[in-house]
N, C-alpha and C. Protein backbone atom coordinates (compact mmCIF):
# COMPACT_ATOMS: atom_id res chain seq x y z
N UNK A 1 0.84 -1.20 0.00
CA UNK A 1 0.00 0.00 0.00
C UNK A 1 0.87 1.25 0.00
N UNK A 2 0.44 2.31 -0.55
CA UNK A 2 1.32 3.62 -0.78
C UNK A 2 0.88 4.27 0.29
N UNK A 3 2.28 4.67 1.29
CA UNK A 3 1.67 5.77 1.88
C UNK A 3 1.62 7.00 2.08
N UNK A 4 0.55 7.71 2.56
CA UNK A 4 -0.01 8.44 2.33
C UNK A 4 1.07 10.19 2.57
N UNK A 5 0.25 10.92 1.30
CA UNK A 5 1.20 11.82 1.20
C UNK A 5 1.32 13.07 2.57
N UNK A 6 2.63 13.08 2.77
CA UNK A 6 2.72 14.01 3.99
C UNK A 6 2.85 15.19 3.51
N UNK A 7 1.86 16.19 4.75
CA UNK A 7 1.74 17.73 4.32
C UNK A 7 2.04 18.07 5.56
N UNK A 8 2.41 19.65 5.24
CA UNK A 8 2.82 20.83 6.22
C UNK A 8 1.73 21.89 5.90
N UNK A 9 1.19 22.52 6.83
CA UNK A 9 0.38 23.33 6.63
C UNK A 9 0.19 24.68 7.03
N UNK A 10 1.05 25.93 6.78
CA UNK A 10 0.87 26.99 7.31
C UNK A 10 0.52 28.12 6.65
N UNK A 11 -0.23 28.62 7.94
CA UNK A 11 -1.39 30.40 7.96
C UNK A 11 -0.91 30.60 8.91
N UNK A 12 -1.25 32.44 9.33
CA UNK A 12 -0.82 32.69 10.37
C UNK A 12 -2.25 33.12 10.87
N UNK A 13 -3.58 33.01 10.31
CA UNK A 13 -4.43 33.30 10.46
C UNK A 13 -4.93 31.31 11.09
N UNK A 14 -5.27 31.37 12.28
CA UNK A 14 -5.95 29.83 13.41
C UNK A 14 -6.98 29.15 11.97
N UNK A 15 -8.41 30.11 11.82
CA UNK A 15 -9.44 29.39 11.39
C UNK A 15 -9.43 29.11 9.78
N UNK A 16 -8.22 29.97 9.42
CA UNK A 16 -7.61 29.08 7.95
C UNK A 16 -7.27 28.02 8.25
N UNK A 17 -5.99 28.44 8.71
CA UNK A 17 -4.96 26.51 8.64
C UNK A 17 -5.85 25.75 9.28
N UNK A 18 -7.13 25.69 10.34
CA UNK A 18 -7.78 24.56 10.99
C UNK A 18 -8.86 24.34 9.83
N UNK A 19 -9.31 25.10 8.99
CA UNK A 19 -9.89 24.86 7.74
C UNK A 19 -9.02 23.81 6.89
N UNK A 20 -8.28 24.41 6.39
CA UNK A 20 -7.21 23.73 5.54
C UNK A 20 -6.41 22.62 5.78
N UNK A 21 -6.21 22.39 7.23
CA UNK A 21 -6.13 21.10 7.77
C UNK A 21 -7.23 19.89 7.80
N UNK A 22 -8.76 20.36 8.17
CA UNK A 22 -9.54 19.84 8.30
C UNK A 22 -10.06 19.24 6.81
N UNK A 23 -10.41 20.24 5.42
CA UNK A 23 -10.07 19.84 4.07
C UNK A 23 -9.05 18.47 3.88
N UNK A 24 -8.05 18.67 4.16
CA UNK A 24 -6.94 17.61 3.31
C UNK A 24 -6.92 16.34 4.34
N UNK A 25 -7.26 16.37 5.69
CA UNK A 25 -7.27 15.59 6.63
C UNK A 25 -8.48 14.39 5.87
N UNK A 26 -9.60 15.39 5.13
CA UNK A 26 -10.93 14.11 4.68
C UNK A 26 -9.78 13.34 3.68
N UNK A 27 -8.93 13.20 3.43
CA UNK A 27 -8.46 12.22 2.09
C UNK A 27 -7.76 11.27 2.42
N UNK A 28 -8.28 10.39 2.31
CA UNK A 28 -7.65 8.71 2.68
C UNK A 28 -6.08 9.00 2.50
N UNK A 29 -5.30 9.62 1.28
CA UNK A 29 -4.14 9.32 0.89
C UNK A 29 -3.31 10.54 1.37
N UNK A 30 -3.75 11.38 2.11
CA UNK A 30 -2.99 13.02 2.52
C UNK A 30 -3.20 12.96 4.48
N UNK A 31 -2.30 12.84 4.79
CA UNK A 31 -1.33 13.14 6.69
C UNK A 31 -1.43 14.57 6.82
N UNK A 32 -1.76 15.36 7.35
CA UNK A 32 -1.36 16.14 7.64
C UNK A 32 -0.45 15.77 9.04
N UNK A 33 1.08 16.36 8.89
CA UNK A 33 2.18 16.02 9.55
C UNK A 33 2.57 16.89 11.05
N UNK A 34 2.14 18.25 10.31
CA UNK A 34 2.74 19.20 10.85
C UNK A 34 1.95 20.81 10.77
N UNK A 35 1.89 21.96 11.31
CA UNK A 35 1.39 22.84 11.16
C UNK A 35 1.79 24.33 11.62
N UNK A 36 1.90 24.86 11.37
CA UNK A 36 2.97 26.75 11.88
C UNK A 36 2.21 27.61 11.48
N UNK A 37 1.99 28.58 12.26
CA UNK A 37 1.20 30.01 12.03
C UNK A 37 2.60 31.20 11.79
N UNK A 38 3.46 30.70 11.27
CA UNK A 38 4.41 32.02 10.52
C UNK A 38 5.82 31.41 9.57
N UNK A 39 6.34 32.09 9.22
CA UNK A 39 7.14 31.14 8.84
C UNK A 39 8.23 30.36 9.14
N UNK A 40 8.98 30.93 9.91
CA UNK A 40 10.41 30.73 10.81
C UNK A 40 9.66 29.27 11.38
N UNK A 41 8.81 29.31 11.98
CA UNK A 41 8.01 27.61 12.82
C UNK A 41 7.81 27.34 11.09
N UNK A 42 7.07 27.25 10.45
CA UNK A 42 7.12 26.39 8.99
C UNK A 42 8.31 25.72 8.93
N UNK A 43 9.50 26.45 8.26
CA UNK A 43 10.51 25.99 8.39
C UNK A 43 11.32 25.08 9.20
N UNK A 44 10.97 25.54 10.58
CA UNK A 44 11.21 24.78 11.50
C UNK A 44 10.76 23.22 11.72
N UNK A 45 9.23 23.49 11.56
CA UNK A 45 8.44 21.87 11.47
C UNK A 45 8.95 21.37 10.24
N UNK A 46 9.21 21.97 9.49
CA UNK A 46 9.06 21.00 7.96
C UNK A 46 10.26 20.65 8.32
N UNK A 47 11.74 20.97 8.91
CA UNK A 47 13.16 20.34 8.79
C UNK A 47 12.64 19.17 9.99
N UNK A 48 11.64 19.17 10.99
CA UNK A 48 11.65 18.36 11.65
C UNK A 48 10.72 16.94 11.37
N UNK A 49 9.88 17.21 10.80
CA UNK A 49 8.80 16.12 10.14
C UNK A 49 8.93 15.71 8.82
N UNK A 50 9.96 16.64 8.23
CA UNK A 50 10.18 16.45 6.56
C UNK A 50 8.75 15.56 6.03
N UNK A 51 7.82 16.72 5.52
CA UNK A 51 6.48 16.66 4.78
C UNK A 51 6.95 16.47 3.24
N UNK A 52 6.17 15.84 2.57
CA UNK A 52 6.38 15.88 1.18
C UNK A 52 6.22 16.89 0.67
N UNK A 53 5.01 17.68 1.02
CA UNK A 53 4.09 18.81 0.46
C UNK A 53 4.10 19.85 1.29
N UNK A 54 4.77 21.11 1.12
CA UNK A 54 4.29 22.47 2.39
C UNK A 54 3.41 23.28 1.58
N UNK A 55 2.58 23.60 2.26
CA UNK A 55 1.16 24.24 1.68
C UNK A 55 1.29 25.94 2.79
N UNK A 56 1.85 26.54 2.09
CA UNK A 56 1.85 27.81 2.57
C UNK A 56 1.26 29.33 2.48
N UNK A 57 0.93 29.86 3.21
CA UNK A 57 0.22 31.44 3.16
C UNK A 57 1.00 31.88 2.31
N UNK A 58 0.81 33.24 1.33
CA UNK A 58 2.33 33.74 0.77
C UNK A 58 2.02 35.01 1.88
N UNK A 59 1.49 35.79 2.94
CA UNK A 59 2.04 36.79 3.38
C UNK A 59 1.68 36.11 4.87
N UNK A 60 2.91 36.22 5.64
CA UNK A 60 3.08 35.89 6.35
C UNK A 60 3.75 36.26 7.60
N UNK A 61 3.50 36.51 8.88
CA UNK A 61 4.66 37.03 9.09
C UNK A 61 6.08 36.24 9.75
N UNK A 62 7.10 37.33 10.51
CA UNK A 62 8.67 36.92 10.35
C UNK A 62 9.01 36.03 8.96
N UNK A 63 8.71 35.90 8.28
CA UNK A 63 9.17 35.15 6.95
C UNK A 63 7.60 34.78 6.09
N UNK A 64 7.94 35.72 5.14
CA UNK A 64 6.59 34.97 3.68
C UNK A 64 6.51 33.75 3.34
N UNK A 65 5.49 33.10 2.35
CA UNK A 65 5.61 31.90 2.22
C UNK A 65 6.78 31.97 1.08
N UNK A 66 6.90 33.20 0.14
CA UNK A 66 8.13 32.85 -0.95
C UNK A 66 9.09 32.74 -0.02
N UNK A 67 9.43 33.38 1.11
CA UNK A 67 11.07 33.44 1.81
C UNK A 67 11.15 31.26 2.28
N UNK A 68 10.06 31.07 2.68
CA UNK A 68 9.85 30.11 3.17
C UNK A 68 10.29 28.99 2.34
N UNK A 69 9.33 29.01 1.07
CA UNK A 69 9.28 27.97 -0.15
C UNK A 69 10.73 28.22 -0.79
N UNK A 70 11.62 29.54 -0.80
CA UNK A 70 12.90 29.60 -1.07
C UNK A 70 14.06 28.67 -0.18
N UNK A 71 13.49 28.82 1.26
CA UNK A 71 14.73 27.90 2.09
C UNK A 71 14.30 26.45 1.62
N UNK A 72 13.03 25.99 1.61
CA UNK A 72 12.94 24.95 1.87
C UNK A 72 13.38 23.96 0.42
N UNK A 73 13.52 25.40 -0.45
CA UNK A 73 14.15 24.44 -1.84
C UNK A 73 15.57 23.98 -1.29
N UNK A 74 16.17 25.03 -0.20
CA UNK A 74 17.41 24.71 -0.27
C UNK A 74 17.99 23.74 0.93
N UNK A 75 16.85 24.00 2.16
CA UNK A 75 17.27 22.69 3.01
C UNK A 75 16.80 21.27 2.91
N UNK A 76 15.66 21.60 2.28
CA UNK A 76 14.88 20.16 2.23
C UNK A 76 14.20 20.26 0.26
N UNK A 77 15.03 19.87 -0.43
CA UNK A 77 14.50 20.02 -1.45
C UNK A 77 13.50 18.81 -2.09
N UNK A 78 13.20 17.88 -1.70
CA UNK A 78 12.17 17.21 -1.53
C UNK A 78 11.24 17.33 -1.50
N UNK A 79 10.82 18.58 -0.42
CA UNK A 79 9.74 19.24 -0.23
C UNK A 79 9.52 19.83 -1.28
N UNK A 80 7.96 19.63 -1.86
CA UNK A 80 7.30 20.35 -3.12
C UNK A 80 6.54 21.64 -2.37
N UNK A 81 6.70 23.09 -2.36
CA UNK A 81 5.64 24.21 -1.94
C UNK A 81 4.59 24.19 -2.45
N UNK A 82 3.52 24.95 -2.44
CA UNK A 82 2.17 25.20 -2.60
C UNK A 82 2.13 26.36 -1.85
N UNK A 83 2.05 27.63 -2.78
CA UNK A 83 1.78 28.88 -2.58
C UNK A 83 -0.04 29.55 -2.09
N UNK A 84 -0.19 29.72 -1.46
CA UNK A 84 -1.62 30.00 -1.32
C UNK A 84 -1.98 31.46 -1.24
N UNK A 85 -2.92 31.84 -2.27
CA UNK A 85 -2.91 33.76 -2.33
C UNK A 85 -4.32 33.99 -2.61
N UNK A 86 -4.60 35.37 -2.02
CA UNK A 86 -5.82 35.72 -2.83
C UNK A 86 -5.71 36.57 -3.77
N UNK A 87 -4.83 36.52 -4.30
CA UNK A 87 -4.46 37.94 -5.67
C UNK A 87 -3.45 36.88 -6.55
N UNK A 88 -4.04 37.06 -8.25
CA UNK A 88 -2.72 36.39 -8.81
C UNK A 88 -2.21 37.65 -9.67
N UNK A 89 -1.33 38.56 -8.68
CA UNK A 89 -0.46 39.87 -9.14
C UNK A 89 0.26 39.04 -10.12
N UNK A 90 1.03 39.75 -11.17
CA UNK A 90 1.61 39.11 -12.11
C UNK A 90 3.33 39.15 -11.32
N UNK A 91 3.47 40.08 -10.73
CA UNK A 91 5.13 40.12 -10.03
C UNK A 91 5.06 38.94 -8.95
N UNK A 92 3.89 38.82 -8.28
CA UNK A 92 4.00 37.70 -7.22
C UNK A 92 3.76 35.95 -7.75
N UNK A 93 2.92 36.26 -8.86
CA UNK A 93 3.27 34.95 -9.65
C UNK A 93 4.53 34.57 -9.74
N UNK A 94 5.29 35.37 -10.54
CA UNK A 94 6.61 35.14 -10.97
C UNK A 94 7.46 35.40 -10.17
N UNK A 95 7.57 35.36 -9.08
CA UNK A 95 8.09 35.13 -7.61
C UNK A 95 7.84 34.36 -7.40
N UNK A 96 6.59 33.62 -7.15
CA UNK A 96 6.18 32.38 -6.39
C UNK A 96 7.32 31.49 -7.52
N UNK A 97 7.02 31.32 -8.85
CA UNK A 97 7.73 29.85 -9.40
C UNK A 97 9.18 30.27 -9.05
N UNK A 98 9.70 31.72 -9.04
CA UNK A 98 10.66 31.67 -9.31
C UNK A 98 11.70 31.17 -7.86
N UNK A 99 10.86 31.29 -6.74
CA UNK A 99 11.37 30.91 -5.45
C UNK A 99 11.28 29.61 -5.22
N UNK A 100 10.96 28.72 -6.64
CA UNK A 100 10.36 27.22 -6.50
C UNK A 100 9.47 26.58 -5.78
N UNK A 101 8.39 27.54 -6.08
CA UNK A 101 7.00 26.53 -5.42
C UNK A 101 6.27 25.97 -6.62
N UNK A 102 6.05 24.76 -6.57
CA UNK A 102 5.36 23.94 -7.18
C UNK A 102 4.06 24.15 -7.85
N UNK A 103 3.54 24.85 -7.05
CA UNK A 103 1.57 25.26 -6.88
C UNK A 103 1.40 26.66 -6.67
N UNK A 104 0.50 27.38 -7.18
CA UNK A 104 -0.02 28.33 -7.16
C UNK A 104 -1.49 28.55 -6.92
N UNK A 105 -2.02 28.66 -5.49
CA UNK A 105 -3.74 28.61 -5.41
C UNK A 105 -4.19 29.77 -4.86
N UNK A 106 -5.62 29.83 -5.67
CA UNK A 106 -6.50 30.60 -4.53
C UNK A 106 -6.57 30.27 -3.09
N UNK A 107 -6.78 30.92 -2.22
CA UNK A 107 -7.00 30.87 -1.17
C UNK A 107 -8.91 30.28 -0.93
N UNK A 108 -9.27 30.80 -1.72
CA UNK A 108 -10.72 30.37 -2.02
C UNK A 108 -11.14 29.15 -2.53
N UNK A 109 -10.26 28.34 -3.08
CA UNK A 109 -10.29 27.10 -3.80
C UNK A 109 -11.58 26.09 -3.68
N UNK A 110 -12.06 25.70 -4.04
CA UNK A 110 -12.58 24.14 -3.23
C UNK A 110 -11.34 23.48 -2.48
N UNK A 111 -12.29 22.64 -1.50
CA UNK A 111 -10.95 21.89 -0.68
C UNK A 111 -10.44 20.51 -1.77
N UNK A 112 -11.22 20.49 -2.85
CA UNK A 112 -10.52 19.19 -3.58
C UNK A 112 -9.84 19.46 -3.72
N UNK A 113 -9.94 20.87 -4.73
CA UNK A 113 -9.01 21.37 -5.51
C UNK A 113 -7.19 21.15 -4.99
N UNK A 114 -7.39 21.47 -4.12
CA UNK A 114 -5.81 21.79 -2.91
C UNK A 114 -5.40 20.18 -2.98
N UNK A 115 -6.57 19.00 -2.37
CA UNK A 115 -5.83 17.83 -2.34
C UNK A 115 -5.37 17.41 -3.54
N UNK A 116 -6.23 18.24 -4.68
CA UNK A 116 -5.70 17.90 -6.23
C UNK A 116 -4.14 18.87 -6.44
N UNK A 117 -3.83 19.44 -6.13
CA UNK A 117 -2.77 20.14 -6.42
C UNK A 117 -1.72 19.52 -5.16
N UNK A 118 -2.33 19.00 -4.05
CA UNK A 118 -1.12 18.82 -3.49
C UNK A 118 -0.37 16.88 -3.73
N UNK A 119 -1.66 16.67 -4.42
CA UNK A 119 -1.05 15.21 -5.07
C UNK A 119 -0.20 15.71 -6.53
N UNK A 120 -0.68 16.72 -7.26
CA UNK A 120 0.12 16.95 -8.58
C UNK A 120 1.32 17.55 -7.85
N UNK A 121 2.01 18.20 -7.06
CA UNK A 121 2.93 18.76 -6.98
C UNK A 121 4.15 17.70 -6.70
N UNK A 122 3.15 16.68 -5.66
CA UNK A 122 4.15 15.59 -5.05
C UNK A 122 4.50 14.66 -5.99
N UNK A 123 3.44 14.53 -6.91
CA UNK A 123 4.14 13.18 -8.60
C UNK A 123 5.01 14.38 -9.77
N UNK A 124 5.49 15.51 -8.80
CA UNK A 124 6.68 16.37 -9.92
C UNK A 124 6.01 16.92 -10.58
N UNK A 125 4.67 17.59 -10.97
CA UNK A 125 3.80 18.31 -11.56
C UNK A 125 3.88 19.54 -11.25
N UNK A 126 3.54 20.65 -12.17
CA UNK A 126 3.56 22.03 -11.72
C UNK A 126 1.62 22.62 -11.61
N UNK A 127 0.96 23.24 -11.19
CA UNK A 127 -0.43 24.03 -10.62
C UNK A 127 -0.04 25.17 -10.79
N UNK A 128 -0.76 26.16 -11.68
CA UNK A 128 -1.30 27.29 -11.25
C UNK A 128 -2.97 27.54 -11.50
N UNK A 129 -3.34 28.07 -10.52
CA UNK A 129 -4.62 27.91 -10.57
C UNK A 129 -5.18 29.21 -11.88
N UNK A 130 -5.92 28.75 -12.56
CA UNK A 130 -5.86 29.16 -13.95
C UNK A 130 -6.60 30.50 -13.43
N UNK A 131 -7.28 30.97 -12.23
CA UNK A 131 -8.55 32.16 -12.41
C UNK A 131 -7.16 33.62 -12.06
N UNK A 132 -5.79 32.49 -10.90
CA UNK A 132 -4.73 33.46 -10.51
C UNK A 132 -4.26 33.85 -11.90
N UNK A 133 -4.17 33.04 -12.61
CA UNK A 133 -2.66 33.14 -14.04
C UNK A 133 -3.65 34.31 -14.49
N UNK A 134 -5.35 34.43 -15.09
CA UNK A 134 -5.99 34.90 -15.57
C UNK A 134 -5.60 36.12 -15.15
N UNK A 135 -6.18 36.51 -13.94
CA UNK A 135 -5.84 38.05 -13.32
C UNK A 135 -4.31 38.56 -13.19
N UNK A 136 -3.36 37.58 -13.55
CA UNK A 136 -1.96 38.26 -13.82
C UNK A 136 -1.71 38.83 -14.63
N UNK A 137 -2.17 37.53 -16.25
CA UNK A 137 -2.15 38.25 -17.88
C UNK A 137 -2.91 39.04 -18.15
N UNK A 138 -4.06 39.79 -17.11
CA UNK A 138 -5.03 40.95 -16.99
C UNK A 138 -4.55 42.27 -16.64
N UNK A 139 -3.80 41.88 -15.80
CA UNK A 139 -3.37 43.15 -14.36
C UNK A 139 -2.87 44.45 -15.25
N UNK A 140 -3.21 45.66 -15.38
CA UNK A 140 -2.21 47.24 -15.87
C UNK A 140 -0.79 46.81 -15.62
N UNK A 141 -0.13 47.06 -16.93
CA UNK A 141 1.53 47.00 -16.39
C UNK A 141 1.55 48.25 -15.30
N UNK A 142 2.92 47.80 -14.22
CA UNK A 142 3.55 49.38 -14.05
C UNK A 142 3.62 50.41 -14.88
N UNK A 143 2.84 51.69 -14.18
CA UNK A 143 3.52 53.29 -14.84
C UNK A 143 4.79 53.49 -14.49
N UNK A 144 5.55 52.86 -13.19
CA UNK A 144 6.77 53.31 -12.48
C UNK A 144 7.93 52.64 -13.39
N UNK A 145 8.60 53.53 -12.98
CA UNK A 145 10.20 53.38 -13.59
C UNK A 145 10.53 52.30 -12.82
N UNK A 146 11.80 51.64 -13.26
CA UNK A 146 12.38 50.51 -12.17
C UNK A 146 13.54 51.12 -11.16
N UNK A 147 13.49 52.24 -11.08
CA UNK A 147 14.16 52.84 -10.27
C UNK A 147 13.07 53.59 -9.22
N UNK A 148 11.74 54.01 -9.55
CA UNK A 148 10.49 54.67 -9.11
C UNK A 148 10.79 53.32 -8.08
N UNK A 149 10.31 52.12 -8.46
CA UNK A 149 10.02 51.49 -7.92
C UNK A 149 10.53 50.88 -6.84
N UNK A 150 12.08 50.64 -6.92
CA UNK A 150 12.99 50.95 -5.93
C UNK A 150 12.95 51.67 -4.76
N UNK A 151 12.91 52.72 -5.48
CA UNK A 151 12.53 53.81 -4.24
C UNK A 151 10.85 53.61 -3.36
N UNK A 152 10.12 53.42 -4.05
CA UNK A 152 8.88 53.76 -3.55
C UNK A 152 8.74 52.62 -2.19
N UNK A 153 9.65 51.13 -2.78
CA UNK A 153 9.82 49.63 -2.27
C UNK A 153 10.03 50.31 -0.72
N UNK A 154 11.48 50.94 -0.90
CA UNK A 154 12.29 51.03 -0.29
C UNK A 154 10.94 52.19 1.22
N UNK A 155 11.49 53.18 0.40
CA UNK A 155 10.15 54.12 0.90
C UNK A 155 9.39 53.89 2.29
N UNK A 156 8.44 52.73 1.43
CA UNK A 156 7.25 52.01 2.40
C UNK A 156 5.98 53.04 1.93
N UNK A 157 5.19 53.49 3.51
CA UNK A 157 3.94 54.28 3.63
C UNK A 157 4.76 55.76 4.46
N UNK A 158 5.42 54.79 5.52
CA UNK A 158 6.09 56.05 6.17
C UNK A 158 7.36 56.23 6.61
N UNK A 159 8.48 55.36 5.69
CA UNK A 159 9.49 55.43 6.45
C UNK A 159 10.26 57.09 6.37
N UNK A 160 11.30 56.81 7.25
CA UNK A 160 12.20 58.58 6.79
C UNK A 160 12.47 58.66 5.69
N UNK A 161 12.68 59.60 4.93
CA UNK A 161 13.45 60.60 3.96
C UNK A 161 14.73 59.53 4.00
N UNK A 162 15.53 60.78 5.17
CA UNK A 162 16.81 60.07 5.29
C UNK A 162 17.58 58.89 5.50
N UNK A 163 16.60 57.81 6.00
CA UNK A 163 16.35 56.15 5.97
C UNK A 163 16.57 56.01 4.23
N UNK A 164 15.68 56.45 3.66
CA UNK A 164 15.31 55.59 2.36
C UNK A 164 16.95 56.04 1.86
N UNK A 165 16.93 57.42 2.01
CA UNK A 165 18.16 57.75 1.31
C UNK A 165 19.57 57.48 1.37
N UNK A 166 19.88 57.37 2.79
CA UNK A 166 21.15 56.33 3.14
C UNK A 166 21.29 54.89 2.35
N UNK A 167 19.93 54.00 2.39
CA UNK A 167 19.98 52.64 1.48
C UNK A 167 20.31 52.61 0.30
N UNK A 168 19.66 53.75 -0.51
CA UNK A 168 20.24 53.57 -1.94
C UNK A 168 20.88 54.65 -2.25
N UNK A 169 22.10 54.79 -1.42
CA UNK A 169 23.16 55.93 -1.51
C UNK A 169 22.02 56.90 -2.85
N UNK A 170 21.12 57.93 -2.15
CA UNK A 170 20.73 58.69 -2.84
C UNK A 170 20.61 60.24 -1.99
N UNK A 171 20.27 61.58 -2.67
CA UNK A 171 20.35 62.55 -1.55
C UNK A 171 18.37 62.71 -1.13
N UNK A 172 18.53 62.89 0.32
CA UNK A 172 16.92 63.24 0.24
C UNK A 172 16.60 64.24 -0.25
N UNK A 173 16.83 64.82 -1.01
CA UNK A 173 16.10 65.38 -2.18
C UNK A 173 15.46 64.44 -3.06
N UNK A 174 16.93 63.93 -3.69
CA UNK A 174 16.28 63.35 -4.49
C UNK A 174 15.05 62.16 -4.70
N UNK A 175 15.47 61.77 -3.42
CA UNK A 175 13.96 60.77 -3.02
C UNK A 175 13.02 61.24 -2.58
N UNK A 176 13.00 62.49 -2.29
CA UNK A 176 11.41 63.48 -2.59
C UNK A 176 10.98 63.54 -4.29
N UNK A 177 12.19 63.62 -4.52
CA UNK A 177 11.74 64.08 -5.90
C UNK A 177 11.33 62.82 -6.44
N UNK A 178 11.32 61.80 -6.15
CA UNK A 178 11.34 59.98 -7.04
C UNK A 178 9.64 60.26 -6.68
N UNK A 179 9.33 60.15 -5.20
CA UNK A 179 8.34 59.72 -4.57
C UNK A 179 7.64 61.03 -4.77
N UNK A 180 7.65 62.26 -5.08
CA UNK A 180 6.86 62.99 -5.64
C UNK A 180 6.00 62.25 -6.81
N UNK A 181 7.08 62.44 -8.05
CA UNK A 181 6.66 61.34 -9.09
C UNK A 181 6.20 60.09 -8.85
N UNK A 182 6.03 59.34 -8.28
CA UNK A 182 5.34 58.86 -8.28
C UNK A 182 3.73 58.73 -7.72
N UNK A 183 4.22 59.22 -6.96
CA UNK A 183 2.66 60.27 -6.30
C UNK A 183 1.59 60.82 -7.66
N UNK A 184 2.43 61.40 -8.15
CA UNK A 184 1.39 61.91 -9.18
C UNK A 184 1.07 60.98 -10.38
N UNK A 185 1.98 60.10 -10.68
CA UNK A 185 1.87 58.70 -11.71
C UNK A 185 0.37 57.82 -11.19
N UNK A 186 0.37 57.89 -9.91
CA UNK A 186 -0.28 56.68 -9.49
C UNK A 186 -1.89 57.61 -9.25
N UNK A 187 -1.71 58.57 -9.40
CA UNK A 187 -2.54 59.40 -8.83
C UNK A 187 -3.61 59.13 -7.44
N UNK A 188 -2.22 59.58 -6.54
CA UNK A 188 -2.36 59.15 -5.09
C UNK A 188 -2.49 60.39 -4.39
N UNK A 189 -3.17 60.65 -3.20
CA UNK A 189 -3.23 61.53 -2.36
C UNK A 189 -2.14 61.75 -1.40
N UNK A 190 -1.04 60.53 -1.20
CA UNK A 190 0.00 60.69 -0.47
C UNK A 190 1.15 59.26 -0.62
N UNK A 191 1.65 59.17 -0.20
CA UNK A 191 2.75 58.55 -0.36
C UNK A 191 2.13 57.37 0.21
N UNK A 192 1.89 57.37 1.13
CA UNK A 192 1.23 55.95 1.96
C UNK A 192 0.14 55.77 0.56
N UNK A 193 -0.69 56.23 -0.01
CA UNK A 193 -1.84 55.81 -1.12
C UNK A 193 -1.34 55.47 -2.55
N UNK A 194 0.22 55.93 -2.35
CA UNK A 194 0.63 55.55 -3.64
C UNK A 194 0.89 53.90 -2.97
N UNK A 195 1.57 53.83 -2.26
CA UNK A 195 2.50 52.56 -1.67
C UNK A 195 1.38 51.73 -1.64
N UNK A 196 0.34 51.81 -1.03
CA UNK A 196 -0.91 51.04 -1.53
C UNK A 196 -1.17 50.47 -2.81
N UNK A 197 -1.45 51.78 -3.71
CA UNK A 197 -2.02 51.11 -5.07
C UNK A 197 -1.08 50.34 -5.50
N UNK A 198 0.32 50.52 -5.40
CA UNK A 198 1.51 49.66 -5.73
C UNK A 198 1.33 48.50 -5.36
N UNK A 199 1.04 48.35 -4.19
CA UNK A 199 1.23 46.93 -3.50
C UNK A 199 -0.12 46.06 -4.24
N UNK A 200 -0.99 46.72 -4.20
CA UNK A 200 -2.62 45.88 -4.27
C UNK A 200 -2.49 45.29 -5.83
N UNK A 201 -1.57 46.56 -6.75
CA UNK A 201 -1.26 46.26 -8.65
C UNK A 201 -0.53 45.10 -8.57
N UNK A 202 0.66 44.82 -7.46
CA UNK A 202 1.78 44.21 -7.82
C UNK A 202 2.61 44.59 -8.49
N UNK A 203 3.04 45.68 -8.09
CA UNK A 203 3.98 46.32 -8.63
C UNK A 203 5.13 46.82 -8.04
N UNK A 204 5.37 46.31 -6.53
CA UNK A 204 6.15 46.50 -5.76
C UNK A 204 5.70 45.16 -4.71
């Protein structure tokens, strides 16, 4: 008899992962092994239970699920990821494969769906859930420069002037002047509303 495929399961949100546990738990052929509400414990359980499958939040805190699905290519590469999002931004797509996760899901999924993706990931298969890929090859490119964007990254909603400007050896001027522009690109009311629309586009 084959047995059954081992999963890791982390949210940092309780009545997800006890959802999402409770989902993959109905399937004769899927363990859930292990479970972490951030990522540093993900990491942690998965080097200790070594799961076939880590099924991860991508925002997360002390460590994302990409920072996560990145170590775990490199300590335990065995382990297949499974990215879980409610936005398929086109920059966080191409982050997720590019940090080597296997799977790409809604967060909304059916619960088959997930035991279906977390059996394709484990027989060496790649998932993206087609409604995420949809809203990526949809999404407005960036208006921002790749230097705008830098800065704006860097920036935040409220960090200092002189913070941002020490990091990318720039003068605070001139990172008034970046984050001006972009202010008015995004057509934002303030710097924190630009850093928003950025984040929500995927564009930072």
């Amino acid at each position: 008899m084959t047995p059954p495929i081992r999963v890791l399961v982390a949210d940092d949100e309780e009545l997800i992962r006890d959802a999402l546990v409770g989902l993959l738990e109905r399937e004769a052929d899927i363990d859930v092994v292990a479970t972490a509400a951030d990522g540093r414990r993900a990491i942690d359980a998965a080097l200790a239970h070594r799961p076939d499958v880590a099924v991860v939040d991508l925002q997360m805190p002390v460590l994302d699920g990409l920072a996560v699905i990145a170590e775990l290519g490199r300590a335990l590469p065995a382990c297949a990821g499974v990215i879980l999002t409610g936005h398929g931004r086109p920059r966080v797509l191409h982050q997720a494969l590019a940090s080597g996760a296997r799977g790409f899901l809604a967060k909304g999924a059916p619960g088959t769906a997930l035991a279906d993706v977390v059996r394709r990931v484990h027989e060496g298969n790649r998932y993206v859930d087609p409604v995420l890929a949809a809203d990526a090859l949809t999404a407005p490119p960036s208006p921002l420069t790749p230097r705008e964007t830098e800065v704006l990254a860097a920036a935040r909603e409220d960090r200092p002037i002189r913070d941002v400007a020490g990091q990318l050896f720039l003068s605070p001027g001139t990172v008034r002047n970046y984050l001006a522009a972009v202010t008015a690109k995004l057509a934002a009311s303030s710097r924190a509303d630009a850093y928003r629309t950025a984040r929500e586009n995927g564009w930072i």
